[in-house]
PDB file of N, CA and C in Angstrom:
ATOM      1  N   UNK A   1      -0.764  29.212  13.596  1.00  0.00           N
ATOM      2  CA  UNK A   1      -1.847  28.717  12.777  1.00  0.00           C
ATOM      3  C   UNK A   1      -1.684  27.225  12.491  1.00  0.00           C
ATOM      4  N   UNK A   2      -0.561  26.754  12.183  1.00  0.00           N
ATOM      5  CA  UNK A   2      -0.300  25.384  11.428  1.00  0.00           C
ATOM      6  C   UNK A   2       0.579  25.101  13.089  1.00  0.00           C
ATOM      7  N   UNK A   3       0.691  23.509  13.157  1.00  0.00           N
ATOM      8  CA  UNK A   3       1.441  22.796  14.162  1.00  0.00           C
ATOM      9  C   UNK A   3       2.627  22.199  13.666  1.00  0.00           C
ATOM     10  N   UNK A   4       3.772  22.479  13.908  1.00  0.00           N
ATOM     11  CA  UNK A   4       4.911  22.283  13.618  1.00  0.00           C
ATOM     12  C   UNK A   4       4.752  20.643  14.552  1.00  0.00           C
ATOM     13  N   UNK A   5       5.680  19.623  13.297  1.00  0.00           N
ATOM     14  CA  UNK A   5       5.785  18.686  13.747  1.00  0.00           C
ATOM     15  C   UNK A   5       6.952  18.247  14.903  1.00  0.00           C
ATOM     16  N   UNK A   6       6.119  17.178  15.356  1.00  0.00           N
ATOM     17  CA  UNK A   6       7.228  16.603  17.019  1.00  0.00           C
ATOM     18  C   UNK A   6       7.792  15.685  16.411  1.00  0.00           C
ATOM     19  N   UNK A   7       8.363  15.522  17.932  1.00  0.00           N
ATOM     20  CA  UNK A   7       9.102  14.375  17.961  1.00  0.00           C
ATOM     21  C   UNK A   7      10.966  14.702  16.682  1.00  0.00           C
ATOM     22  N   UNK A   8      11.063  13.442  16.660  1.00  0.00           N
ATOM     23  CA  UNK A   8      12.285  13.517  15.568  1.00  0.00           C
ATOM     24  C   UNK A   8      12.216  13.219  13.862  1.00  0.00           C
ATOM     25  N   UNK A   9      12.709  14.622  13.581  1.00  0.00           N
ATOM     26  CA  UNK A   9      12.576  14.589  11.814  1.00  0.00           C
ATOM     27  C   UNK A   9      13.772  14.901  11.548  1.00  0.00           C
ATOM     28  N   UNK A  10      14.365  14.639  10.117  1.00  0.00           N
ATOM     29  CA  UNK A  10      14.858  15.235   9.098  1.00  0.00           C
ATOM     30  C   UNK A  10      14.605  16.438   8.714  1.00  0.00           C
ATOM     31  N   UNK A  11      15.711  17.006   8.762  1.00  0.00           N
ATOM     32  CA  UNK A  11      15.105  18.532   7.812  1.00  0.00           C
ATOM     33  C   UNK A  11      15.522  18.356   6.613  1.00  0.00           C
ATOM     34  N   UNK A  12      14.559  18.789   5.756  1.00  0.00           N
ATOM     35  CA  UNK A  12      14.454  18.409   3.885  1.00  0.00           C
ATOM     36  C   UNK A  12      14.794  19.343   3.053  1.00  0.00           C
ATOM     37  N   UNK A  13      14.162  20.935   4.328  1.00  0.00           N
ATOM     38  CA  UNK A  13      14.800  21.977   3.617  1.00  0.00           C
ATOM     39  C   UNK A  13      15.126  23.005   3.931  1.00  0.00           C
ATOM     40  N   UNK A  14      15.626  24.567   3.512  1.00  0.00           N
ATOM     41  CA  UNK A  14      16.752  25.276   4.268  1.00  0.00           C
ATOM     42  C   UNK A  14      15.469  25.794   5.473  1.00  0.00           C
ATOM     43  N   UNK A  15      15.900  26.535   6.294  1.00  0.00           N
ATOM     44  CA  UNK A  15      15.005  27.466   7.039  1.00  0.00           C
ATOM     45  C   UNK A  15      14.148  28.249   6.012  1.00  0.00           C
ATOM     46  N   UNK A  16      14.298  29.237   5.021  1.00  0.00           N
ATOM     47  CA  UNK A  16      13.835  29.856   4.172  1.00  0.00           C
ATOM     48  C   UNK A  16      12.496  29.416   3.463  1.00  0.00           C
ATOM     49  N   UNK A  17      13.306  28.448   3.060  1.00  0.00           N
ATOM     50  CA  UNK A  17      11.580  27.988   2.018  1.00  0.00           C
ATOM     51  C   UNK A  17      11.195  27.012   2.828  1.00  0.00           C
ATOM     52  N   UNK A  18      11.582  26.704   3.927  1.00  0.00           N
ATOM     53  CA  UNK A  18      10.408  26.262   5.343  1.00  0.00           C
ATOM     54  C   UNK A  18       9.401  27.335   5.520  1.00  0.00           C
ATOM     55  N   UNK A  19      10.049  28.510   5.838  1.00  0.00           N
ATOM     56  CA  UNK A  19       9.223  29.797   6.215  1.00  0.00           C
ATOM     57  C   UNK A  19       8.388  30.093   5.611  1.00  0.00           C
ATOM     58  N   UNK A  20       8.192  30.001   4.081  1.00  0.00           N
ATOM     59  CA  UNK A  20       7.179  30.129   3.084  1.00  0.00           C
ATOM     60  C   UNK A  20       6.227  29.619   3.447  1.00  0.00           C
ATOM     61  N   UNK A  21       6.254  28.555   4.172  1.00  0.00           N
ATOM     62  CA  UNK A  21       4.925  27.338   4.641  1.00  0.00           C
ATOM     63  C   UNK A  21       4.592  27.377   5.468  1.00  0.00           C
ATOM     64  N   UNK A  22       5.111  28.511   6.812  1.00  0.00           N
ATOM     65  CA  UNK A  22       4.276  28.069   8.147  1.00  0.00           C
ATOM     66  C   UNK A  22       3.314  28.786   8.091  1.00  0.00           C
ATOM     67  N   UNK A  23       2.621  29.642   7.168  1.00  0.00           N
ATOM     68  CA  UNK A  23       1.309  30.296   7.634  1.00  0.00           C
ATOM     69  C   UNK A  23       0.638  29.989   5.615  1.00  0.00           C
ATOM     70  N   UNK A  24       1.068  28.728   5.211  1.00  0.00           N
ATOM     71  CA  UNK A  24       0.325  28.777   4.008  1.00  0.00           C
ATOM     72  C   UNK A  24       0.349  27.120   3.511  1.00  0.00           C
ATOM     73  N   UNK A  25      -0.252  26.768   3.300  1.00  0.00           N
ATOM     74  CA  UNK A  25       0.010  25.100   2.734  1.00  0.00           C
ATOM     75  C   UNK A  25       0.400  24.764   1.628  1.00  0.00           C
ATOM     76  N   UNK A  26       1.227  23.696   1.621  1.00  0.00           N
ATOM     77  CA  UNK A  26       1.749  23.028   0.602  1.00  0.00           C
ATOM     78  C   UNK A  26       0.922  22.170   0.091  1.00  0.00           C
ATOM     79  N   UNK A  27      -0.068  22.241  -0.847  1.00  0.00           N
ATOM     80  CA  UNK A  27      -0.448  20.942  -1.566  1.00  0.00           C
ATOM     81  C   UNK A  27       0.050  19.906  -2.661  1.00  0.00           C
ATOM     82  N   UNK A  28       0.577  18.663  -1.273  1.00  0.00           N
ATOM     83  CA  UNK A  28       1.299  18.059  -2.294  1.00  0.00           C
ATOM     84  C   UNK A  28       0.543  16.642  -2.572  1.00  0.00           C
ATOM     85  N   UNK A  29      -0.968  16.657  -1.794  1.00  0.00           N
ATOM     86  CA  UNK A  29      -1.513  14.988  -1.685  1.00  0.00           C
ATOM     87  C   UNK A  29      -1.443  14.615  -0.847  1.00  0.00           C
ATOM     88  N   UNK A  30      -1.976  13.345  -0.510  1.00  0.00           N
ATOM     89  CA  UNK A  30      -1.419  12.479   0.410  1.00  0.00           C
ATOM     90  C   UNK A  30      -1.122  11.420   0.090  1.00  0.00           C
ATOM     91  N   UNK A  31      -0.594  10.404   0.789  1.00  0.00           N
ATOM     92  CA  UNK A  31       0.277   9.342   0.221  1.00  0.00           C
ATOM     93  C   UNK A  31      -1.006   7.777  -0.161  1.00  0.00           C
ATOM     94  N   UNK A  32      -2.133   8.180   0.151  1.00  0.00           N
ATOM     95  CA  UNK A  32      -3.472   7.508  -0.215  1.00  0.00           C
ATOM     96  C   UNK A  32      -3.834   7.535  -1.499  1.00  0.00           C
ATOM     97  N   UNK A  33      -3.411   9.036  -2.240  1.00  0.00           N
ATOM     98  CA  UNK A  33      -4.283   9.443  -2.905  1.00  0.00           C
ATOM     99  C   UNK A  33      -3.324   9.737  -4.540  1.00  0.00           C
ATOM    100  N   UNK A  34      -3.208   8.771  -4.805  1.00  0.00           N
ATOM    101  CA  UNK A  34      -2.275   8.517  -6.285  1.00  0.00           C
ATOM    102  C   UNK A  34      -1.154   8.948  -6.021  1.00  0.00           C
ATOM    103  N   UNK A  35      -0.618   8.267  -5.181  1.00  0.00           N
ATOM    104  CA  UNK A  35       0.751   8.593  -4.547  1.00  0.00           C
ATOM    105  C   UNK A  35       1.892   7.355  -5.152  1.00  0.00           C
ATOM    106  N   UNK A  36       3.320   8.083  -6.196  1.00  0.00           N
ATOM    107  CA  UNK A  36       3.444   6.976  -7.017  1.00  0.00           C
ATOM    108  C   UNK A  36       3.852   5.622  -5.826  1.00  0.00           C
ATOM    109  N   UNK A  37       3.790   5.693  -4.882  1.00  0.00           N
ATOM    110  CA  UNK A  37       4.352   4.548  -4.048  1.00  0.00           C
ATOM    111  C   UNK A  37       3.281   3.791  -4.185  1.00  0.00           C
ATOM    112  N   UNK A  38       2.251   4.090  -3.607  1.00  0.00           N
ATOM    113  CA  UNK A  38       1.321   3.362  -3.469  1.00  0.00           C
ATOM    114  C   UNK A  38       0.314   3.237  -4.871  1.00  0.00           C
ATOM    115  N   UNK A  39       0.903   3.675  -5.839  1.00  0.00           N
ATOM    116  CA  UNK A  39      -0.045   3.399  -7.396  1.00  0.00           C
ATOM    117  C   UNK A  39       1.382   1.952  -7.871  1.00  0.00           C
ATOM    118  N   UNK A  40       2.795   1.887  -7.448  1.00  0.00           N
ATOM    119  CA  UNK A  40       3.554   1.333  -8.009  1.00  0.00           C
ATOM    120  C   UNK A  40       3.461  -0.046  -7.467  1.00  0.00           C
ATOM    121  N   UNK A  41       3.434  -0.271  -6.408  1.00  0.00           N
ATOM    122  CA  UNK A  41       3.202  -1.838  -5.641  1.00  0.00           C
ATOM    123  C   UNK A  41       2.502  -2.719  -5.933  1.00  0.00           C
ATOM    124  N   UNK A  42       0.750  -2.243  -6.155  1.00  0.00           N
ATOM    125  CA  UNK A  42       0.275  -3.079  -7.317  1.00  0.00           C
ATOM    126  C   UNK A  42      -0.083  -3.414  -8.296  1.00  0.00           C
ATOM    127  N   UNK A  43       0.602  -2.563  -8.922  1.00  0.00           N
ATOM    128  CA  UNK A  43       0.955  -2.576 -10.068  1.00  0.00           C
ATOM    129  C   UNK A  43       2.558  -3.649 -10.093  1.00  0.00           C
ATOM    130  N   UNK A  44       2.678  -3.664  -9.585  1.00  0.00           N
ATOM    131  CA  UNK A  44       4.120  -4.712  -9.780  1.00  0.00           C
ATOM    132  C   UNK A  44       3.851  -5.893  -9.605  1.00  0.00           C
ATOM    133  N   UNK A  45       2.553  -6.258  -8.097  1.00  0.00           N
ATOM    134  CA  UNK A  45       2.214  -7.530  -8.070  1.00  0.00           C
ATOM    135  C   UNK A  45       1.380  -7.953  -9.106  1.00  0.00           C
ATOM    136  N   UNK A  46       0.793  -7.328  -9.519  1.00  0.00           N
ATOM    137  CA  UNK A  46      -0.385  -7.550 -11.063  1.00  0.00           C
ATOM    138  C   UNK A  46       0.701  -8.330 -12.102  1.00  0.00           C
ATOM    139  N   UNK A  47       2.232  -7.254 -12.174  1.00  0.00           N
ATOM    140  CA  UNK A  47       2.800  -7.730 -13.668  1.00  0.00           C
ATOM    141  C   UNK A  47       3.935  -9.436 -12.944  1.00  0.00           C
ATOM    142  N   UNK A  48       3.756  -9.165 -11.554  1.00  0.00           N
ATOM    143  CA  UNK A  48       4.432 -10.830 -11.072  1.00  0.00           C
ATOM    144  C   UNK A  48       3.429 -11.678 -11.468  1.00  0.00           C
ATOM    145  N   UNK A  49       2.468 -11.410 -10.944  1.00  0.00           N
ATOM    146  CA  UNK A  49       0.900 -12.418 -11.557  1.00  0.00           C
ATOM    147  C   UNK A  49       0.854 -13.020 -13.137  1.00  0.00           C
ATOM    148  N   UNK A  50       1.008 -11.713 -14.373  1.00  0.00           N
ATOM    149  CA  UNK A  50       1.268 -12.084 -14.949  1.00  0.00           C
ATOM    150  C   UNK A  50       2.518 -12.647 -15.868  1.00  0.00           C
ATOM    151  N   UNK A  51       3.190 -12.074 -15.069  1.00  0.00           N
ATOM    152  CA  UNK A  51       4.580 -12.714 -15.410  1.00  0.00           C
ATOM    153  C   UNK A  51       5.325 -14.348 -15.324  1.00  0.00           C
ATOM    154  N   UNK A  52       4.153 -14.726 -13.900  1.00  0.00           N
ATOM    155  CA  UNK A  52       4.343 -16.080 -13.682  1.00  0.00           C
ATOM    156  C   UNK A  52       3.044 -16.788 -13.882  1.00  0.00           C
ATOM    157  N   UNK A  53       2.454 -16.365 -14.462  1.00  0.00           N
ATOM    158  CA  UNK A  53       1.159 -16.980 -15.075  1.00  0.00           C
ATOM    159  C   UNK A  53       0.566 -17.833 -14.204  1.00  0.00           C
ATOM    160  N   UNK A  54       0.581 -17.211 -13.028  1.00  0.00           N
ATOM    161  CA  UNK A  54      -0.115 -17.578 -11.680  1.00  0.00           C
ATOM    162  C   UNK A  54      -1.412 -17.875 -11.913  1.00  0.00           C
ATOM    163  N   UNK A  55      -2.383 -17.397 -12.588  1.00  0.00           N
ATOM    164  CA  UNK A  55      -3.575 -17.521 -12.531  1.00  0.00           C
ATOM    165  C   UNK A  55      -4.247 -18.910 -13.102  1.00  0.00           C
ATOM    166  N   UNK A  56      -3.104 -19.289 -14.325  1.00  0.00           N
ATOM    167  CA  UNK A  56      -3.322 -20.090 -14.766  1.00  0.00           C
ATOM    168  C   UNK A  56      -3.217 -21.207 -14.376  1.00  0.00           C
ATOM    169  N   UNK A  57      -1.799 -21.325 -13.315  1.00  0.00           N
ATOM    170  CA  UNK A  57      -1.097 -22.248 -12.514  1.00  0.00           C
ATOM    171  C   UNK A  57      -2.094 -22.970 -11.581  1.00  0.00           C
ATOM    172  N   UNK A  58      -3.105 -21.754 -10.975  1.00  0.00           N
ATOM    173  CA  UNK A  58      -3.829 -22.199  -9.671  1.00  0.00           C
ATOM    174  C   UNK A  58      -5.287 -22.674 -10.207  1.00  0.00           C
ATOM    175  N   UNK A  59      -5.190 -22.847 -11.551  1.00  0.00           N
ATOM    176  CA  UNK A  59      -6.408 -23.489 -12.113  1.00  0.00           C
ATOM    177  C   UNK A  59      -6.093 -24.706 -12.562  1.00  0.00           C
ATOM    178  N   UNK A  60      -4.536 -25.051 -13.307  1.00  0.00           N
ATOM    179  CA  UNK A  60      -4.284 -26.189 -12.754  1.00  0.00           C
ATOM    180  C   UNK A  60      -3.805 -26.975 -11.630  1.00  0.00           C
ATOM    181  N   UNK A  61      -3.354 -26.333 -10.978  1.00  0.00           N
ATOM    182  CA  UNK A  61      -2.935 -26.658  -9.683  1.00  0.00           C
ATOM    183  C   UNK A  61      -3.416 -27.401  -8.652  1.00  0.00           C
ATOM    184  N   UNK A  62      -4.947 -25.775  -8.463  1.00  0.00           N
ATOM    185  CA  UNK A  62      -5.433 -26.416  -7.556  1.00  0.00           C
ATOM    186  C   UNK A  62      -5.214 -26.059  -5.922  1.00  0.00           C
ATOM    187  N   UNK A  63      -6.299 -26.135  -5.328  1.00  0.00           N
ATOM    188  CA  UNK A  63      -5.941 -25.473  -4.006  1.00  0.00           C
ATOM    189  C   UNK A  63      -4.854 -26.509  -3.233  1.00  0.00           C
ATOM    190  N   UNK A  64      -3.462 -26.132  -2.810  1.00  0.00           N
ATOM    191  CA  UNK A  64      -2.778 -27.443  -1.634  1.00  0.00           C
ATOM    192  C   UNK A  64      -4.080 -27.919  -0.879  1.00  0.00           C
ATOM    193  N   UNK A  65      -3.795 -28.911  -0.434  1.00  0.00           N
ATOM    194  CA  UNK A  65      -4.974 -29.448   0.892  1.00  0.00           C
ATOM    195  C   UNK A  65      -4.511 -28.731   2.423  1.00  0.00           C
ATOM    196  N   UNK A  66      -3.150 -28.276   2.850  1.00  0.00           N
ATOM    197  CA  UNK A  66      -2.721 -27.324   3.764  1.00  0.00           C
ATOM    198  C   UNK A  66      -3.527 -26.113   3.750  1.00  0.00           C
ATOM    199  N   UNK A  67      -3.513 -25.566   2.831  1.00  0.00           N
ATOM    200  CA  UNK A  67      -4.051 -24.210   2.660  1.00  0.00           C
ATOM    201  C   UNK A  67      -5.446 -24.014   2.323  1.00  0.00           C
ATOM    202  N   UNK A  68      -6.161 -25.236   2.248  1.00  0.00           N
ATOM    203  CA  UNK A  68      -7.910 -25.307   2.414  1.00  0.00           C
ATOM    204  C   UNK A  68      -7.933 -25.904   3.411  1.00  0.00           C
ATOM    205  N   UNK A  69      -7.399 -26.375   3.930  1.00  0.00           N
ATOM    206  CA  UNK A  69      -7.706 -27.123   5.743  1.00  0.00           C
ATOM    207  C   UNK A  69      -7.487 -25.574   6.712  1.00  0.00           C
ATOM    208  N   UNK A  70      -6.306 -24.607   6.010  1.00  0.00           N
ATOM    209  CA  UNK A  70      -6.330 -23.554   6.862  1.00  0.00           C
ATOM    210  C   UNK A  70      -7.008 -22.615   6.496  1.00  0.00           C
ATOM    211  N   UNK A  71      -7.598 -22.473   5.462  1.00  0.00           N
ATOM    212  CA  UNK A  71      -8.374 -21.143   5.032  1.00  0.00           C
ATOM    213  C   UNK A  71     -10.424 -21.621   5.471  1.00  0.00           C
ATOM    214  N   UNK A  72     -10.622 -23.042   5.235  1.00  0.00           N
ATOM    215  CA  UNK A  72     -11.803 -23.392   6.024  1.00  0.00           C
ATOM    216  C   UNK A  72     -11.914 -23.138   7.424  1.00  0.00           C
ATOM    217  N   UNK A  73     -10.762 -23.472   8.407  1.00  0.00           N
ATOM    218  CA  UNK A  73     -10.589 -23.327   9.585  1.00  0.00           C
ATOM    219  C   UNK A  73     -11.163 -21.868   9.954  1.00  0.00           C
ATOM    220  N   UNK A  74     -10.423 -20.589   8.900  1.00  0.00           N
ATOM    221  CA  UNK A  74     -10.409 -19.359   9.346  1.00  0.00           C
ATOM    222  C   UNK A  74     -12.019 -18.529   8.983  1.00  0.00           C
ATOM    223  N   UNK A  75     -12.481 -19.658   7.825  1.00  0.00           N
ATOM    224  CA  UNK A  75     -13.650 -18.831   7.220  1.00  0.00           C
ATOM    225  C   UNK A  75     -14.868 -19.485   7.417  1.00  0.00           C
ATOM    226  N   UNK A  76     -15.039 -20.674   8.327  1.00  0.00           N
ATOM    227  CA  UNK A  76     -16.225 -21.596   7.935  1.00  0.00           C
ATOM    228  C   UNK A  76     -17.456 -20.503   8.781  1.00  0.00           C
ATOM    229  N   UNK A  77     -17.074 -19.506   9.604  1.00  0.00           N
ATOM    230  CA  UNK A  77     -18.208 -19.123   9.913  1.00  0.00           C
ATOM    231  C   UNK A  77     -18.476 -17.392   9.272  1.00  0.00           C
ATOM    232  N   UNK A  78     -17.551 -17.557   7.785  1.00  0.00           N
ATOM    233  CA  UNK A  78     -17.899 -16.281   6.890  1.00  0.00           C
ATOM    234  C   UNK A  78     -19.135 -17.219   6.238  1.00  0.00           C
ATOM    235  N   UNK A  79     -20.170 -16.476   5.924  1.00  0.00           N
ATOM    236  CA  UNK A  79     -21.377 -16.968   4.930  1.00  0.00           C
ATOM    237  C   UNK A  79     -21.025 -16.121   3.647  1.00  0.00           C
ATOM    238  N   UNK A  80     -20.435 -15.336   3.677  1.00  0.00           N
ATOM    239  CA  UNK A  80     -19.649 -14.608   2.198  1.00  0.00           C
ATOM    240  C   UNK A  80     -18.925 -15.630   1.478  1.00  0.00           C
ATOM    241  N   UNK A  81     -17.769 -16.350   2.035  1.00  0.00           N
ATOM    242  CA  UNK A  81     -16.789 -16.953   1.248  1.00  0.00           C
ATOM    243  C   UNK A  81     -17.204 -18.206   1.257  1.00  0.00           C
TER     244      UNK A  81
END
């Protein structure tokens, strides 16, 4: 019924409570879908942002002239940006 995976894995767990699962599913999510990995990453870059008060920095700052000579280069024929 279910396709046992290829190639090379880890086994995570005994034969036994493998067996429980080949004719029934495990719902555990997917790693898209409020998965703490992917809820934790940006959430970390958010608290670097505010941690280094980046936002504020690049309002005084200011765009480098490197990095608007290269970001015009890449976008002059977006009509969005």
């Amino acid at each position: 019924m279910f396709q046992k995976p290829r190639g090379n894995y880890k086994k995570v767990v005994s034969d036994r409570i493998a067996a429980k699962f080949d004719n029934e599913v495990l719902w555990l999510g997917l790693s898209y879908s409020a998965h703490p990995v992917s809820c934790a990453a940006p959430l970390e870059v958010l608290k670097i942002h505010e941690d280094e008060n980046m936002i504020a920095n690049k309002k005084t700052a200011g765009i480098k002239p490197a990095v608007k000579k290269q970001y015009l280069f890449l976008f002059a024929d977006n009509d969005l940006l």
